[in-house]
C-alpha atoms as a PDB file:
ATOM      1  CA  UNK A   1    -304.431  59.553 -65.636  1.00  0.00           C
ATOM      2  CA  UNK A   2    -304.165  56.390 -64.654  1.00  0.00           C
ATOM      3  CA  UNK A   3    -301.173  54.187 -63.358  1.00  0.00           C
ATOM      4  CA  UNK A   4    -300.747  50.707 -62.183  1.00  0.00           C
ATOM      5  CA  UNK A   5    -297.878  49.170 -60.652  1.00  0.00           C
ATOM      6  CA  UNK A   6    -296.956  46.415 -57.731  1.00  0.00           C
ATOM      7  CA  UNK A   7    -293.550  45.123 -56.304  1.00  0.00           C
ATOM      8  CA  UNK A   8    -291.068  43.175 -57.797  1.00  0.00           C
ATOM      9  CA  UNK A   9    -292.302  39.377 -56.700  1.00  0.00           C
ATOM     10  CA  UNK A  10    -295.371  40.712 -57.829  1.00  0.00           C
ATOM     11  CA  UNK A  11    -297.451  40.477 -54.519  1.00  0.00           C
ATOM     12  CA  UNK A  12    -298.945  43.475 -53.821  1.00  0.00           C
ATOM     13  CA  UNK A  13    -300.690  45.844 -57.178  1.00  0.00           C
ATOM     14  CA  UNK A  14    -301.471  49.190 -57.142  1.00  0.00           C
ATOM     15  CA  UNK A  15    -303.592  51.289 -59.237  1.00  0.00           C
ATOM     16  CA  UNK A  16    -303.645  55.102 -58.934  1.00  0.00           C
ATOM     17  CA  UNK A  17    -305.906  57.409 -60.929  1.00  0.00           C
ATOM     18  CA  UNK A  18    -305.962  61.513 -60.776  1.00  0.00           C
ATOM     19  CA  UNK A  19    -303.517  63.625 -62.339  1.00  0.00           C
ATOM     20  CA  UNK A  20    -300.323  64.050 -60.563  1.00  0.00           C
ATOM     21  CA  UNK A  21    -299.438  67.205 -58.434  1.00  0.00           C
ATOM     22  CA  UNK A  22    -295.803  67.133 -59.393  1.00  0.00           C
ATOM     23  CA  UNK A  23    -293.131  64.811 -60.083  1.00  0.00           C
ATOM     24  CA  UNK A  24    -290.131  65.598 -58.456  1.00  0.00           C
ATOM     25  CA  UNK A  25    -286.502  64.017 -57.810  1.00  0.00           C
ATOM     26  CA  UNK A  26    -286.319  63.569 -53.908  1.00  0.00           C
ATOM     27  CA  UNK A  27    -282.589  64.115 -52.628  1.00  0.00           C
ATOM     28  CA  UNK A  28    -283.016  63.790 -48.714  1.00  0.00           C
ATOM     29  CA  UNK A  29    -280.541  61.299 -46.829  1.00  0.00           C
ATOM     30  CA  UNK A  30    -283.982  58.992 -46.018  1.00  0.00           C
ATOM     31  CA  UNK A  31    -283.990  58.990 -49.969  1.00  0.00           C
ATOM     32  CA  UNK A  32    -280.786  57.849 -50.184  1.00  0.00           C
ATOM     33  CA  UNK A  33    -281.201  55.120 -47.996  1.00  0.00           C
ATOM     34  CA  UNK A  34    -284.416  53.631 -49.440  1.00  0.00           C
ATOM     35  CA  UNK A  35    -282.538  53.812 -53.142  1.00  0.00           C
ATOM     36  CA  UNK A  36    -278.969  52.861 -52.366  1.00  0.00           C
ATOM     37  CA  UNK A  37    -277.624  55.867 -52.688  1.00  0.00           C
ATOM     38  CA  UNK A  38    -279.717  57.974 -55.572  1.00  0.00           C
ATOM     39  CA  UNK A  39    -282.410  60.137 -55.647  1.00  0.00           C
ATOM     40  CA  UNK A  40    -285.946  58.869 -55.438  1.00  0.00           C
ATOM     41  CA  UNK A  41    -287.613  59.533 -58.397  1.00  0.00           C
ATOM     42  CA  UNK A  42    -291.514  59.983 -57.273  1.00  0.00           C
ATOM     43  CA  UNK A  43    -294.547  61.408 -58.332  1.00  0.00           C
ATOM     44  CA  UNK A  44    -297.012  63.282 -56.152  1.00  0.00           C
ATOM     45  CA  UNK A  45    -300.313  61.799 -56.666  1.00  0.00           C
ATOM     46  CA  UNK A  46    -303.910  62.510 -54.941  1.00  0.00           C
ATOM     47  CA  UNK A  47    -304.486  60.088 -52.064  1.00  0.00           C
ATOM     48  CA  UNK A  48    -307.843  59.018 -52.802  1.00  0.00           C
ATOM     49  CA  UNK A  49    -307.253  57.724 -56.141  1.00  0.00           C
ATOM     50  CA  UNK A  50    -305.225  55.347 -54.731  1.00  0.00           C
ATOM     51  CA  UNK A  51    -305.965  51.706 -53.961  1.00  0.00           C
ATOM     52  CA  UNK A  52    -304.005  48.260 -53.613  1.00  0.00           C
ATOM     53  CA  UNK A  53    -305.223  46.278 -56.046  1.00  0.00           C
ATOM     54  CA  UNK A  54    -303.949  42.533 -54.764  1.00  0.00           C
ATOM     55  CA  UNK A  55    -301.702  42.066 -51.734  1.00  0.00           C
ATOM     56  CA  UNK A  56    -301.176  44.395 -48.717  1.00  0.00           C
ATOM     57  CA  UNK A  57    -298.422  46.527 -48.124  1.00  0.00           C
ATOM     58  CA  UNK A  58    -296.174  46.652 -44.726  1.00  0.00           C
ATOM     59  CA  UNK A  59    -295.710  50.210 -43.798  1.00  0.00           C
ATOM     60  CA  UNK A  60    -292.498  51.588 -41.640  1.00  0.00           C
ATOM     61  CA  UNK A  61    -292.139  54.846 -39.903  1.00  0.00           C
ATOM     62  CA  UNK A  62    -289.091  56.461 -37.753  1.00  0.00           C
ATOM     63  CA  UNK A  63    -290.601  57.433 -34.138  1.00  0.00           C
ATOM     64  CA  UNK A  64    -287.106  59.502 -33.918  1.00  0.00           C
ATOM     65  CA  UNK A  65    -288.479  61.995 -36.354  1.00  0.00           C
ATOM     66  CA  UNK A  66    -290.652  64.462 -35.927  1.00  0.00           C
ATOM     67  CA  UNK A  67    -293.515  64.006 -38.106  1.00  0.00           C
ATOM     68  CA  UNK A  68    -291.646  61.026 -39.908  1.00  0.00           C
ATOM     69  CA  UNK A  69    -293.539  59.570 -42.937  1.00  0.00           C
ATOM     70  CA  UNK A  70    -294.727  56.319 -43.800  1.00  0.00           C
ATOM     71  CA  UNK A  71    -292.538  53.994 -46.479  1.00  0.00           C
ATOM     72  CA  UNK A  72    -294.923  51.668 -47.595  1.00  0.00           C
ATOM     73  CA  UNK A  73    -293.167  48.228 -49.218  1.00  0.00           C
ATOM     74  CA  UNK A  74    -293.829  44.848 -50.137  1.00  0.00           C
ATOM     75  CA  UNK A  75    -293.490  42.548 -47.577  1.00  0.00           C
ATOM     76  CA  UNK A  76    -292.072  39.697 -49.187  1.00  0.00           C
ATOM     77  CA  UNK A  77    -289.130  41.566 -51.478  1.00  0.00           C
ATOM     78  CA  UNK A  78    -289.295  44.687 -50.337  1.00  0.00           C
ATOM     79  CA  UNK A  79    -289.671  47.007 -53.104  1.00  0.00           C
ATOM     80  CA  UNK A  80    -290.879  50.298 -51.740  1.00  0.00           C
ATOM     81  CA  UNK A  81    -294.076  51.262 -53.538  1.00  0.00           C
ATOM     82  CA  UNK A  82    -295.023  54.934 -52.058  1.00  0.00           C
ATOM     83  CA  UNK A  83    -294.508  56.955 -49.080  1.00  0.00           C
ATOM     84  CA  UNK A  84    -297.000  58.991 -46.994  1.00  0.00           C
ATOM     85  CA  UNK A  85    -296.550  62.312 -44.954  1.00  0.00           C
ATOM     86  CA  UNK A  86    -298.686  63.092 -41.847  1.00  0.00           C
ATOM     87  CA  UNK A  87    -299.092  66.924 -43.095  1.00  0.00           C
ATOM     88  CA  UNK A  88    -299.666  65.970 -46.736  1.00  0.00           C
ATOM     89  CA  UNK A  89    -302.398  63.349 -45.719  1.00  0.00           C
ATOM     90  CA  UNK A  90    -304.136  64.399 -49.438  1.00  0.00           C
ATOM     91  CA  UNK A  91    -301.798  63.093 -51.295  1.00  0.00           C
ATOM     92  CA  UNK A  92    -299.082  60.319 -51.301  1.00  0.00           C
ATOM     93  CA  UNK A  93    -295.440  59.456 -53.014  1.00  0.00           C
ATOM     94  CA  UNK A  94    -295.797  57.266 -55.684  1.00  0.00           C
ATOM     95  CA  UNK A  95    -292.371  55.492 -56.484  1.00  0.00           C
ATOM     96  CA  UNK A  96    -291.500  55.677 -60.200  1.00  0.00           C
ATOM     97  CA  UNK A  97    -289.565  52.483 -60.172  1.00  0.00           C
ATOM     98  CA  UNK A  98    -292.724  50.658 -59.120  1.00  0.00           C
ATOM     99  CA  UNK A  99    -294.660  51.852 -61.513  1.00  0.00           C
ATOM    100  CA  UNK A 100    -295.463  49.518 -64.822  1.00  0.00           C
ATOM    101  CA  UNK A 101    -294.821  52.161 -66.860  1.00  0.00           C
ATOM    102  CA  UNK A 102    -292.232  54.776 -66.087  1.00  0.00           C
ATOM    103  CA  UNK A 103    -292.424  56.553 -68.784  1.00  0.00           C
ATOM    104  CA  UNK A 104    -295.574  57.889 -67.533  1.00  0.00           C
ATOM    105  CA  UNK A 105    -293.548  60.158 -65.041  1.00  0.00           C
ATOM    106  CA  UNK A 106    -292.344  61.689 -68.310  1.00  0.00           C
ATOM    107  CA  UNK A 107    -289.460  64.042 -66.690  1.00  0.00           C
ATOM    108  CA  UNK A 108    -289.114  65.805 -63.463  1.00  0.00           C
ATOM    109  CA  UNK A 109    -290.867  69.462 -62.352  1.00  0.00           C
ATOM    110  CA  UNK A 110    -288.354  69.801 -59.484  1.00  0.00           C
ATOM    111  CA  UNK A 111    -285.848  68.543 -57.511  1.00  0.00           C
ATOM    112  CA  UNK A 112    -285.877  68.656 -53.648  1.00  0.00           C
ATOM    113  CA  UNK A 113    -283.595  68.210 -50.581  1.00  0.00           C
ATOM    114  CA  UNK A 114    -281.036  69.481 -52.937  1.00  0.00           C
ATOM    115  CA  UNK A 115    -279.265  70.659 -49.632  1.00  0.00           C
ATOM    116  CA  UNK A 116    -278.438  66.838 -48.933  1.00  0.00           C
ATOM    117  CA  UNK A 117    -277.816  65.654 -52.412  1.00  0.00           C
ATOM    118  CA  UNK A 118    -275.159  64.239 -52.976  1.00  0.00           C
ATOM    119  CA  UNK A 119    -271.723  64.959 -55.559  1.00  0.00           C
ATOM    120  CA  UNK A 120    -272.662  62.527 -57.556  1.00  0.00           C
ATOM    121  CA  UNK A 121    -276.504  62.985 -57.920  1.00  0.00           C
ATOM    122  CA  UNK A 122    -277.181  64.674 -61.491  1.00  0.00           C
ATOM    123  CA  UNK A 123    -280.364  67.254 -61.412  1.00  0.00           C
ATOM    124  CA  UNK A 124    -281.397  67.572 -65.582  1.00  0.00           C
ATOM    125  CA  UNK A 125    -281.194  70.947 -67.091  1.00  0.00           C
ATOM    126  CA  UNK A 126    -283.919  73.756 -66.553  1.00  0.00           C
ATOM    127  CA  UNK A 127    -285.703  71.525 -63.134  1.00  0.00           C
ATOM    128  CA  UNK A 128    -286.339  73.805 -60.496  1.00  0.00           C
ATOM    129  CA  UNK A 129    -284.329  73.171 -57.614  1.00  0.00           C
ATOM    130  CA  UNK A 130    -285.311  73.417 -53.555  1.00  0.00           C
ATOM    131  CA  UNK A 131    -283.886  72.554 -50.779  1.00  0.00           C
ATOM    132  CA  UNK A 132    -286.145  71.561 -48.714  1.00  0.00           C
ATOM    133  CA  UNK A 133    -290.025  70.718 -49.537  1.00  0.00           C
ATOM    134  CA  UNK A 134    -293.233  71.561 -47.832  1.00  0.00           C
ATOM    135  CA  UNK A 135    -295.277  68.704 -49.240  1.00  0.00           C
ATOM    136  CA  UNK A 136    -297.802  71.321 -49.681  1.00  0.00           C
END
């Protein structure tokens, strides 16, 4: 498979190619933050298929958390492309909503950090459900 994708302004491109490792619904408080209040709807994709096609990314990472990830956005409008996780270095996050086509993510495998979702986050029927995530 391959995806392409880039920010808002259009600054920074993307292109990933591999076949995804899952596509999930992210429900973590970070999550929340980075959406406005939703899930993140990402997709799980294999790190070295991945490349910035035009532009460069700012990253941004919480030194208050223990083994904190890496948002990755677009400097100029800030649309947050992916996210990387220091024990998952194989693979990285790729946001759906940056994506050119989102219908590629098709629907979700599983929901995660369902223990900080919210009331009025929705989960669809028959997605498999966990409350935390190992990334691995």
């Amino acid at each position: 498979m391959e995806v392409t994708g880039g920010c808002y302004c259009g600054q920074v491109r993307y292109k990933a190619t591999g076949e995804p490792l899952f596509r999930a619904q992210c429900h973590c408080r970070e999550c929340q933050y980075i959406t406005g209040g939703s899930a993140n709807v990402l997709m799980g994709m294999p790190a070295a298929g991945f490349e910035f096609t035009k532009g460069e990314a700012k990253g941004f990472s919480r030194d208050d958390i223990e083994n904190g990830v890496t948002r990755d956005f677009c400097p100029n409008c800030g649309t947050h492309l992916l996210t990387r996780a220091p024990q998952s270095a194989e693979l990285l996050f790729l946001k759906v909503g940056s994506m050119d086509d989102p219908s590629q993510f098709g629907m979700p495998d599983m929901a995660i950090y369902t223990s900080e979702m919210q009331a009025f986050h929705t989960i669809p029927e028959g997605v498999k459900t966990f409350e935390k995530f190992s990334g691995s």
